[in-house]
C-alpha atoms as a PDB file:
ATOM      1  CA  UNK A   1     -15.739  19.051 -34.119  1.00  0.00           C
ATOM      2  CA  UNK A   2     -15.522  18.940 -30.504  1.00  0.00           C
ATOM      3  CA  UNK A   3     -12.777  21.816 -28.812  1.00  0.00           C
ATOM      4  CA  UNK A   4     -11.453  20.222 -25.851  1.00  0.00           C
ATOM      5  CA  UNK A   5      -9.155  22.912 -25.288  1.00  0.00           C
ATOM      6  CA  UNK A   6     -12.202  25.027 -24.947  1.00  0.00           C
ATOM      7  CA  UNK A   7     -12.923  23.039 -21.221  1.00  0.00           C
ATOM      8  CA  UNK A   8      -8.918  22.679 -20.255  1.00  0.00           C
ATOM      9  CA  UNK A   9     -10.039  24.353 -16.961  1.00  0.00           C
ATOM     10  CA  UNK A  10     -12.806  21.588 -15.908  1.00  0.00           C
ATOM     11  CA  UNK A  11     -10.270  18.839 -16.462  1.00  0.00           C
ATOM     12  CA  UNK A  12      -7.543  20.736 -14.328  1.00  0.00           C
ATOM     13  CA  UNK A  13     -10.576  21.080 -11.639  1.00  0.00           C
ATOM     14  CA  UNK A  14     -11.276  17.530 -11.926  1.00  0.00           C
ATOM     15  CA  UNK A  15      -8.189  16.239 -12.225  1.00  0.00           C
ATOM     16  CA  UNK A  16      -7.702  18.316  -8.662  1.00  0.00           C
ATOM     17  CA  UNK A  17     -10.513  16.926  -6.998  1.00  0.00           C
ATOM     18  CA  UNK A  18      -8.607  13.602  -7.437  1.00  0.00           C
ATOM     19  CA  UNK A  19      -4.889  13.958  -6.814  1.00  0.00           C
ATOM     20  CA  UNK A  20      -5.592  16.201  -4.021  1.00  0.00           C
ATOM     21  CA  UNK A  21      -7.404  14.162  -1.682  1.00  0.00           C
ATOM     22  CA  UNK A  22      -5.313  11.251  -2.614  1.00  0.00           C
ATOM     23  CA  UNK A  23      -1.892  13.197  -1.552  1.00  0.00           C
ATOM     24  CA  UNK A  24      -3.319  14.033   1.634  1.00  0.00           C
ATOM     25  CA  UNK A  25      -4.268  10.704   2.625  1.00  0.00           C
ATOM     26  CA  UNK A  26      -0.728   9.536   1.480  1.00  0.00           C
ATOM     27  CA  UNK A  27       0.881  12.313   3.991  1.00  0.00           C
ATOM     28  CA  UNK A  28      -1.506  11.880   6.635  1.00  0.00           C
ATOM     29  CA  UNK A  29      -1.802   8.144   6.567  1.00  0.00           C
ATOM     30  CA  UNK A  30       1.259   7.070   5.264  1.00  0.00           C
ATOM     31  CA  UNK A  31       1.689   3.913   2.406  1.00  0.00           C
ATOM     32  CA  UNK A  32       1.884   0.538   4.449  1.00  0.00           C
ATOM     33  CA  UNK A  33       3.440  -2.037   2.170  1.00  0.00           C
ATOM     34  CA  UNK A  34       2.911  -4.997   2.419  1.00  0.00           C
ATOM     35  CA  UNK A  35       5.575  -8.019   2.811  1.00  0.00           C
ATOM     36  CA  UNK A  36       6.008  -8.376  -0.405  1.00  0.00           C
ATOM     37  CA  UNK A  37       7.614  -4.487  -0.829  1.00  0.00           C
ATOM     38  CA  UNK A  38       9.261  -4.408   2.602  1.00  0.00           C
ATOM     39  CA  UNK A  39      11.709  -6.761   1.772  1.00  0.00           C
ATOM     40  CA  UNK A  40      12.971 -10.117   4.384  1.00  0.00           C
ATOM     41  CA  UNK A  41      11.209 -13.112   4.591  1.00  0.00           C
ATOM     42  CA  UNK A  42       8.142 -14.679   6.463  1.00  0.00           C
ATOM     43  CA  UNK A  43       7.980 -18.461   6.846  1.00  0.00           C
ATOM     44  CA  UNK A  44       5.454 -19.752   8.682  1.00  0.00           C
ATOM     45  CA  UNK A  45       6.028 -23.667  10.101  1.00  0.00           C
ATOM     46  CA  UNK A  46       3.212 -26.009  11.336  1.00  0.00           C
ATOM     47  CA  UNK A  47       3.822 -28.910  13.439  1.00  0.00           C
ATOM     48  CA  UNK A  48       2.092 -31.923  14.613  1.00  0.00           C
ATOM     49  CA  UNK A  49       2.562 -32.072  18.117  1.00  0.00           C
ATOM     50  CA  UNK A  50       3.660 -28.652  19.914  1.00  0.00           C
ATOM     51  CA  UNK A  51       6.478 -27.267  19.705  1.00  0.00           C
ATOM     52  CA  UNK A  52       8.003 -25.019  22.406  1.00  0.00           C
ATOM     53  CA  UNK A  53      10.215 -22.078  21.615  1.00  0.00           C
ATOM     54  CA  UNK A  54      12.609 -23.346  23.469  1.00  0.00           C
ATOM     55  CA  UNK A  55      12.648 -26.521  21.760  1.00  0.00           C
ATOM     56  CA  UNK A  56      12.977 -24.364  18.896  1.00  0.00           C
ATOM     57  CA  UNK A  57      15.805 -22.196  19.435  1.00  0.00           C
ATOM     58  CA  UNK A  58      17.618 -25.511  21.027  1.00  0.00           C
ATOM     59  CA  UNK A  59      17.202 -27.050  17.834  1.00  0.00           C
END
């Protein structure tokens, strides 16, 4: 039988080598979401001929 319990202190270690880095690049670097977390709406129109934003905002 195999006693895990016996190398609890490698898994914490390891498990640290992973969260720890991670956390700091979350703090340092921030999460940028992308649209589809930040919430509004992004349409994006094509036309034939074009358009100016003038022409646009007149409309």
């Amino acid at each position: 039988m195999i006693r895990f319990s016996k190398y609890i202190w490698l898994y914490f270690l390891i498990s640290a080598l992973v969260l720890v880095p991670g956390m700091f690049a979350l703090v340092r670097w921030g999460l940028k979401p992308a649209i589809d977390f930040t919430g509004g709406t992004l349409l994006e129109l094509q036309f034939a001929s074009d358009v100016s934003g003038a022409a646009i905002e007149l409309a």
